[in-house]
N, C-alpha and C. Protein backbone atom coordinates (compact mmCIF):
# COMPACT_ATOMS: atom_id res chain seq x y z
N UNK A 1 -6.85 3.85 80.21
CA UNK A 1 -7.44 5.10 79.76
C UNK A 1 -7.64 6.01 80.96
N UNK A 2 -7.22 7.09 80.85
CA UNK A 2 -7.19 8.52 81.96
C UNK A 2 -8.08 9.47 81.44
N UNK A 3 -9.26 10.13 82.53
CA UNK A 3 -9.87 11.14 81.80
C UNK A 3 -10.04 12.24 82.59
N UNK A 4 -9.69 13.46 82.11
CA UNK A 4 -9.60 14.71 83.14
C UNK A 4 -10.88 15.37 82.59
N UNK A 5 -11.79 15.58 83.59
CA UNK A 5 -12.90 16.78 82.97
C UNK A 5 -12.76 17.85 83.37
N UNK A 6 -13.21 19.24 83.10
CA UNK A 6 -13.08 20.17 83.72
C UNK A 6 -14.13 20.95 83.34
N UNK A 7 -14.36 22.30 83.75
CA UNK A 7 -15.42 23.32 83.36
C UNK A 7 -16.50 23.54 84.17
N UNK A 8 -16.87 22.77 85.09
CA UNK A 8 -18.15 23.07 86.23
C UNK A 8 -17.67 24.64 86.64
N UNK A 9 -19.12 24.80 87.56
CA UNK A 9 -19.17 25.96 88.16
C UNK A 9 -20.54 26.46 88.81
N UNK A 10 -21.10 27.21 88.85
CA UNK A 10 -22.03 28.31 89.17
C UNK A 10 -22.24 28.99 88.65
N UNK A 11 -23.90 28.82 87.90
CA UNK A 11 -24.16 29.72 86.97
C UNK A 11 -26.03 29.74 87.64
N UNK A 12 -26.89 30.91 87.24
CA UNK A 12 -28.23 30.94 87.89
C UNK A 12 -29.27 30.61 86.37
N UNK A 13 -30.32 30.56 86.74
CA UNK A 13 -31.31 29.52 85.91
C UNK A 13 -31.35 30.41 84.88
N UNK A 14 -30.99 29.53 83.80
CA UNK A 14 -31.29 29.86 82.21
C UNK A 14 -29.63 29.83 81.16
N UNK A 15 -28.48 29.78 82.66
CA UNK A 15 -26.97 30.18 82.31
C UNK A 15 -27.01 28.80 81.42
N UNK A 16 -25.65 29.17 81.18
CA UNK A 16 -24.85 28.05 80.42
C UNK A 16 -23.34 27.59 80.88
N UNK A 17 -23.12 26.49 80.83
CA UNK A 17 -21.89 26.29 80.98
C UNK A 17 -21.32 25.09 79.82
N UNK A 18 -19.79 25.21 79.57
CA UNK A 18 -19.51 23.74 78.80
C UNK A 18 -18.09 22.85 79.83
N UNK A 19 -18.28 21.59 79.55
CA UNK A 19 -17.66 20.67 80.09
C UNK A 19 -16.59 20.22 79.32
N UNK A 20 -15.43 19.81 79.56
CA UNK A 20 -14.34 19.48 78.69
C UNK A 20 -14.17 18.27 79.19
N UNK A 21 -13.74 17.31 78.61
CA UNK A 21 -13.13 15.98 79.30
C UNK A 21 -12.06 15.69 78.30
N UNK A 22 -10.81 14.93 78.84
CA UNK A 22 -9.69 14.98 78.14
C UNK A 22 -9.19 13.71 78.15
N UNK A 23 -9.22 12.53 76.97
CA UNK A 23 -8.66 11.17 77.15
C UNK A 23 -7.47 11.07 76.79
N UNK A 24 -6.55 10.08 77.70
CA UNK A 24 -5.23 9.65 77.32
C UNK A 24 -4.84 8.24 77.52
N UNK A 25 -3.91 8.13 77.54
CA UNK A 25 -3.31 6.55 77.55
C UNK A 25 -4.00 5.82 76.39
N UNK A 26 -4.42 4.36 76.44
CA UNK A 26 -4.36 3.32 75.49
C UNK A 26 -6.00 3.76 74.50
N UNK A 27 -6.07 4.97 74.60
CA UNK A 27 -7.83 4.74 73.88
C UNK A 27 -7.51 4.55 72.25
N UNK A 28 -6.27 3.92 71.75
CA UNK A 28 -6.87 3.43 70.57
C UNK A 28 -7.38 4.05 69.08
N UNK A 29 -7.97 3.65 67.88
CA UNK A 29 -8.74 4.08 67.42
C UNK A 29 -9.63 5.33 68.11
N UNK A 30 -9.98 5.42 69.20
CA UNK A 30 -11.17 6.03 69.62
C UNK A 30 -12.06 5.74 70.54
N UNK A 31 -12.73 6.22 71.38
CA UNK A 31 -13.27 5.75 72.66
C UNK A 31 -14.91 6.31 72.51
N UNK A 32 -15.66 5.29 72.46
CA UNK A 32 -17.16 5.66 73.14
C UNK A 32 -16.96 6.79 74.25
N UNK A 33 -17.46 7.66 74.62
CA UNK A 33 -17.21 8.48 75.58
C UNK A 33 -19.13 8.78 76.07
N UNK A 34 -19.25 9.23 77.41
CA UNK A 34 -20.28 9.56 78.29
C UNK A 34 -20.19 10.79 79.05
N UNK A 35 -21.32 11.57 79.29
CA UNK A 35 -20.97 12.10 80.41
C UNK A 35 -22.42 11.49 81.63
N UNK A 36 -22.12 11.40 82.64
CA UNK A 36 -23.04 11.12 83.99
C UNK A 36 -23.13 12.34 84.73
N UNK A 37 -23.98 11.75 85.49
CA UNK A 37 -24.15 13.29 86.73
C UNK A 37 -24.59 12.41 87.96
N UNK A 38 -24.63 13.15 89.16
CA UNK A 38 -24.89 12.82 90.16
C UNK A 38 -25.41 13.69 91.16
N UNK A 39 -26.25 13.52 91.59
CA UNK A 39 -27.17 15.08 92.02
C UNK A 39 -27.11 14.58 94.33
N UNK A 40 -27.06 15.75 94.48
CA UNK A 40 -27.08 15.05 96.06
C UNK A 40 -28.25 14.18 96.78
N UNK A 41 -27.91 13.09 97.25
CA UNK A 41 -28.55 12.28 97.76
C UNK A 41 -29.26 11.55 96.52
N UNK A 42 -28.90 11.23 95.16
CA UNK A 42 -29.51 10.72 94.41
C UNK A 42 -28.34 9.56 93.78
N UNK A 43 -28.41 8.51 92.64
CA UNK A 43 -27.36 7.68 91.95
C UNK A 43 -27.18 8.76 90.75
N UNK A 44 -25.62 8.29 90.18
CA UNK A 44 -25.63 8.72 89.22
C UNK A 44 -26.46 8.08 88.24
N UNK A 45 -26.64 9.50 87.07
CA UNK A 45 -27.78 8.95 85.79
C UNK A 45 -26.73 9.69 84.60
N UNK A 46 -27.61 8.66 83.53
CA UNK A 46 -26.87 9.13 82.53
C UNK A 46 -27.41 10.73 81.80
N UNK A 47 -26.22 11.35 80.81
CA UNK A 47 -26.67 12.35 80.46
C UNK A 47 -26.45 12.27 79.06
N UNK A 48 -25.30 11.92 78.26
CA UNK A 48 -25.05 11.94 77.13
C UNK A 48 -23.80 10.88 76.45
N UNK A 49 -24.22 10.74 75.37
CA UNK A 49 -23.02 9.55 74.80
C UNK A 49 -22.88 9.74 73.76
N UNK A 50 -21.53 9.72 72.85
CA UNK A 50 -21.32 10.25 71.59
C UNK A 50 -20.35 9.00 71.33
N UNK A 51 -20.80 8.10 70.17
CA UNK A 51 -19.90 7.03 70.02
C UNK A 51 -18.59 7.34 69.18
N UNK A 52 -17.82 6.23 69.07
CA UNK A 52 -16.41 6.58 69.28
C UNK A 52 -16.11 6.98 67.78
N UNK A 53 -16.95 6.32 66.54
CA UNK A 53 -16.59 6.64 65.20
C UNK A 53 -17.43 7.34 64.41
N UNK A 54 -18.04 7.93 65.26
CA UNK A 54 -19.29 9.16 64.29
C UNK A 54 -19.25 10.10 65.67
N UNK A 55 -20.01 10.99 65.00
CA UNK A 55 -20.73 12.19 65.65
C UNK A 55 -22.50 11.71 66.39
N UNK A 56 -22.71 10.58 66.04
CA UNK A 56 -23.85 10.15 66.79
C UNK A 56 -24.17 10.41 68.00
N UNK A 57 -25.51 10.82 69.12
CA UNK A 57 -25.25 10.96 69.93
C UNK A 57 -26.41 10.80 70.59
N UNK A 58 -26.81 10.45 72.03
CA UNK A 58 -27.34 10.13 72.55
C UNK A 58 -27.70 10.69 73.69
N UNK A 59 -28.82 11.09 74.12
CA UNK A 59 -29.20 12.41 75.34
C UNK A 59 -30.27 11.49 75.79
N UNK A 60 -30.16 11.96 77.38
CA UNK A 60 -31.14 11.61 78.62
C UNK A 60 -32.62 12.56 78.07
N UNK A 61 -33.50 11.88 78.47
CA UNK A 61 -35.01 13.13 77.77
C UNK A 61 -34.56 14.27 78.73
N UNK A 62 -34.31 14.23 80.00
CA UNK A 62 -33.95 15.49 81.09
C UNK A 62 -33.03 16.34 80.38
N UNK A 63 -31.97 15.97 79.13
CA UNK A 63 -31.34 17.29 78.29
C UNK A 63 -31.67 17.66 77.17
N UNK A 64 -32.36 16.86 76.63
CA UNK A 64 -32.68 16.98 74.83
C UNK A 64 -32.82 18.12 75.00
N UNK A 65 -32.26 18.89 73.37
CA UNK A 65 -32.63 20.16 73.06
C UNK A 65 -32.19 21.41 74.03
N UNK A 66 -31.20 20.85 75.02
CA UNK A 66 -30.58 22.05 75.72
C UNK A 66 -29.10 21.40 75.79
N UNK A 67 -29.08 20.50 75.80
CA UNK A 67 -27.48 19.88 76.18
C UNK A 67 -26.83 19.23 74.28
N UNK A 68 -25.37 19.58 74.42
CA UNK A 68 -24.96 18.99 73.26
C UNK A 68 -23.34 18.26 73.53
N UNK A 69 -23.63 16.95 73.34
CA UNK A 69 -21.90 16.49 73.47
C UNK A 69 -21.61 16.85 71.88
N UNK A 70 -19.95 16.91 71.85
CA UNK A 70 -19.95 16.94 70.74
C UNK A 70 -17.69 16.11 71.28
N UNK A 71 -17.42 16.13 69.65
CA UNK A 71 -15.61 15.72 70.01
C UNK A 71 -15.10 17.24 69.27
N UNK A 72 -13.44 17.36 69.75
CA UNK A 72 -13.27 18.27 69.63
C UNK A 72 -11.37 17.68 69.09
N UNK A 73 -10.53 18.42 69.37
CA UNK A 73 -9.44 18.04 68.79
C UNK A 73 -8.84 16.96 69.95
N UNK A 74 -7.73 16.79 69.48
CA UNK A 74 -6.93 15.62 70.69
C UNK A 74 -7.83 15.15 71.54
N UNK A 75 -8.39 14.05 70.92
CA UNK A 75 -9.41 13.48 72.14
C UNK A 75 -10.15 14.07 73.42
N UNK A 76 -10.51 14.96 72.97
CA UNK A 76 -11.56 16.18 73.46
C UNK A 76 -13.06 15.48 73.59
N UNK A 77 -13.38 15.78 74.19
CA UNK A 77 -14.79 15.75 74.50
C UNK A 77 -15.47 16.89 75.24
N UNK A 78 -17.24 17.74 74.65
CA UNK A 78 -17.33 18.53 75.10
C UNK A 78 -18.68 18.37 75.75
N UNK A 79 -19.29 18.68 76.47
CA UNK A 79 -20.40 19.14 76.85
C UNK A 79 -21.17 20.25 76.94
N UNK A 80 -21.78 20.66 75.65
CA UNK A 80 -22.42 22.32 76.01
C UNK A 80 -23.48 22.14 76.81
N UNK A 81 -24.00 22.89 77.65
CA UNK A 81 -25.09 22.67 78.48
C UNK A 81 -25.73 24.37 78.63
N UNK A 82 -27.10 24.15 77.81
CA UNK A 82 -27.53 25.74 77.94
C UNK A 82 -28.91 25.07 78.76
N UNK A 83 -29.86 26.39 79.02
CA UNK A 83 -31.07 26.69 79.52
C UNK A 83 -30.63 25.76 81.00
N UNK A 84 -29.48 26.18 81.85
CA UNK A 84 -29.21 25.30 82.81
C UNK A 84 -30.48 25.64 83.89
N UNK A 85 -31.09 24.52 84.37
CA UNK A 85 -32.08 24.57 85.54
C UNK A 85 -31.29 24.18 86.68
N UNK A 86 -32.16 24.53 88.18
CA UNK A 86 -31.83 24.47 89.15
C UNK A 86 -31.45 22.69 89.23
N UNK A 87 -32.27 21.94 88.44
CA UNK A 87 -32.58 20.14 88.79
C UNK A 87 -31.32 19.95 87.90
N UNK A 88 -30.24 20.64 87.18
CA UNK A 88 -29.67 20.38 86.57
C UNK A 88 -28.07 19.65 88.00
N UNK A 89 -27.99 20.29 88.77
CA UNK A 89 -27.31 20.51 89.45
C UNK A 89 -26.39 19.00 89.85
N UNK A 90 -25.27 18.99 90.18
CA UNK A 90 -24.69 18.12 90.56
C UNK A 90 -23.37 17.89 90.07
N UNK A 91 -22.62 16.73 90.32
CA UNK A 91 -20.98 16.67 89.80
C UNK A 91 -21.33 15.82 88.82
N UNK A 92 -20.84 16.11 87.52
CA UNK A 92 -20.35 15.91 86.34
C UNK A 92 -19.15 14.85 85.85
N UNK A 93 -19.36 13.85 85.27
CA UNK A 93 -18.67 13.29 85.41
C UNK A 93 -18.39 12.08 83.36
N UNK A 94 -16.72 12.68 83.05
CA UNK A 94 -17.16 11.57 81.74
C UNK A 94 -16.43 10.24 81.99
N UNK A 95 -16.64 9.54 81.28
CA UNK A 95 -16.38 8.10 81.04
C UNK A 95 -16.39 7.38 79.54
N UNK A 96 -15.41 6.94 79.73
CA UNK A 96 -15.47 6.52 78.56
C UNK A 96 -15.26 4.82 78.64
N UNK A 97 -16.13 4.38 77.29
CA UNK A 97 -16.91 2.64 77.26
C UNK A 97 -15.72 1.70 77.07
N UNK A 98 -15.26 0.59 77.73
CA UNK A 98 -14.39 -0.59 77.48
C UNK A 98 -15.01 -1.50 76.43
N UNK A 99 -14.39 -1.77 75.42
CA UNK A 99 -15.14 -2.66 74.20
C UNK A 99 -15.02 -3.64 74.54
N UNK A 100 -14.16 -4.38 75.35
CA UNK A 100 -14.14 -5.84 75.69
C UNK A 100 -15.64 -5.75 76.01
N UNK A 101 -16.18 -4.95 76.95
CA UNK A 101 -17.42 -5.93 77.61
C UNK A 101 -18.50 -4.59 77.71
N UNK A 102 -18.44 -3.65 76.84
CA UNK A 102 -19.17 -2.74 76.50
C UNK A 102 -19.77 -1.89 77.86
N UNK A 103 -18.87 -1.27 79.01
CA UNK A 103 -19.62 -0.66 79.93
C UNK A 103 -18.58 0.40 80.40
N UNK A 104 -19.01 1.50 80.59
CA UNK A 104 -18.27 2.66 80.80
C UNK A 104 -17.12 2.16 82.26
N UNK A 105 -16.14 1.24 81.98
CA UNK A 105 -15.11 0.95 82.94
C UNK A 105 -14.15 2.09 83.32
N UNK A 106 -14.05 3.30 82.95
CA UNK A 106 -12.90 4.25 82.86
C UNK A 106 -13.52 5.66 83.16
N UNK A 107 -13.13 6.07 84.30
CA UNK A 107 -13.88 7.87 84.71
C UNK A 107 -13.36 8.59 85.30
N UNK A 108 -13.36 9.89 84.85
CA UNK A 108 -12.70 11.18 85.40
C UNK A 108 -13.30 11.48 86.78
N UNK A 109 -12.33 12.16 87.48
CA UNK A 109 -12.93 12.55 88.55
C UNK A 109 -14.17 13.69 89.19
N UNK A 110 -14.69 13.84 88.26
CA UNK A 110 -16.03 14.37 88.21
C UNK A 110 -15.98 15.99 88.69
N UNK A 111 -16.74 16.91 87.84
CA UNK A 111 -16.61 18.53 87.58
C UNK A 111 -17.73 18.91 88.33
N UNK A 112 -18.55 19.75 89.52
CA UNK A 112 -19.47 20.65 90.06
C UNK A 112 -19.93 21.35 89.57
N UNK A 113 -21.26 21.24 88.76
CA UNK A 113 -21.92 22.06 88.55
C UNK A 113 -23.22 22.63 89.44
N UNK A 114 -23.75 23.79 89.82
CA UNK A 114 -24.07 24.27 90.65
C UNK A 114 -25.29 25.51 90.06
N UNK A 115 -26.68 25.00 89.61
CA UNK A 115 -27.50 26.36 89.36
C UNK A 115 -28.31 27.00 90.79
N UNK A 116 -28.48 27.84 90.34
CA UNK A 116 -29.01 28.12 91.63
C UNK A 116 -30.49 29.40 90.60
N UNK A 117 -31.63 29.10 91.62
CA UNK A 117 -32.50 29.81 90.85
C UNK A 117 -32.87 31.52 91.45
């Protein structure tokens, strides 16, 4: 499984931006998909997860109610991200879950996002 994200950028406090991530090769039926972040000098944390056969979805408390994954056509995956804060900041990154052993084994090379207040 290959995943290209794209859409980071620079936007100032309150902007919005959305994230695209794009799966290919063996995903199958359908892929659990994630997005992570990684902020400087910190580990990555999780941000959102939308499982592979519903619209179900799963948010960090740090996005509820401002962030929305959602799927989109051809194994699309999106990330809307409004009321962006400065703590929002960092590279972006999706993944999507290996069912053999249930852990996000597969990740794009991660998108820059950048608020500035």
């Amino acid at each position: 499984v290959q995943l290209q994200a794209c859409g980071g950028g620079s936007v100032q406090t309150g902007g919005s931006l959305r994230l695209s991530c794009e799966a290919s090769g063996r995903t199958g039926e359908g892929i659990t998909t994630g997005w992570f972040r990684q902020a400087p000098g910190k580990e990555r944390e999780f941000v959102a997860r939308i499982w592979r056969s519903s619209s179900d979805a799963v948010y960090a408390d740090s996005v509820k109610g401002r962030f929305t994954i959602s799927r989109g056509c051809r194994k699309m995956v999106y990330l809307q991200m409004n009321g962006l804060q400065p703590d929002d900041t960092g590279v972006y990154y999706c993944a999507a879950l290996r069912r053999s052993d249930g852990t996000f084994a597969y990740w794009g090379q991660g998108t820059q996002v950048t608020v500035s207040s």
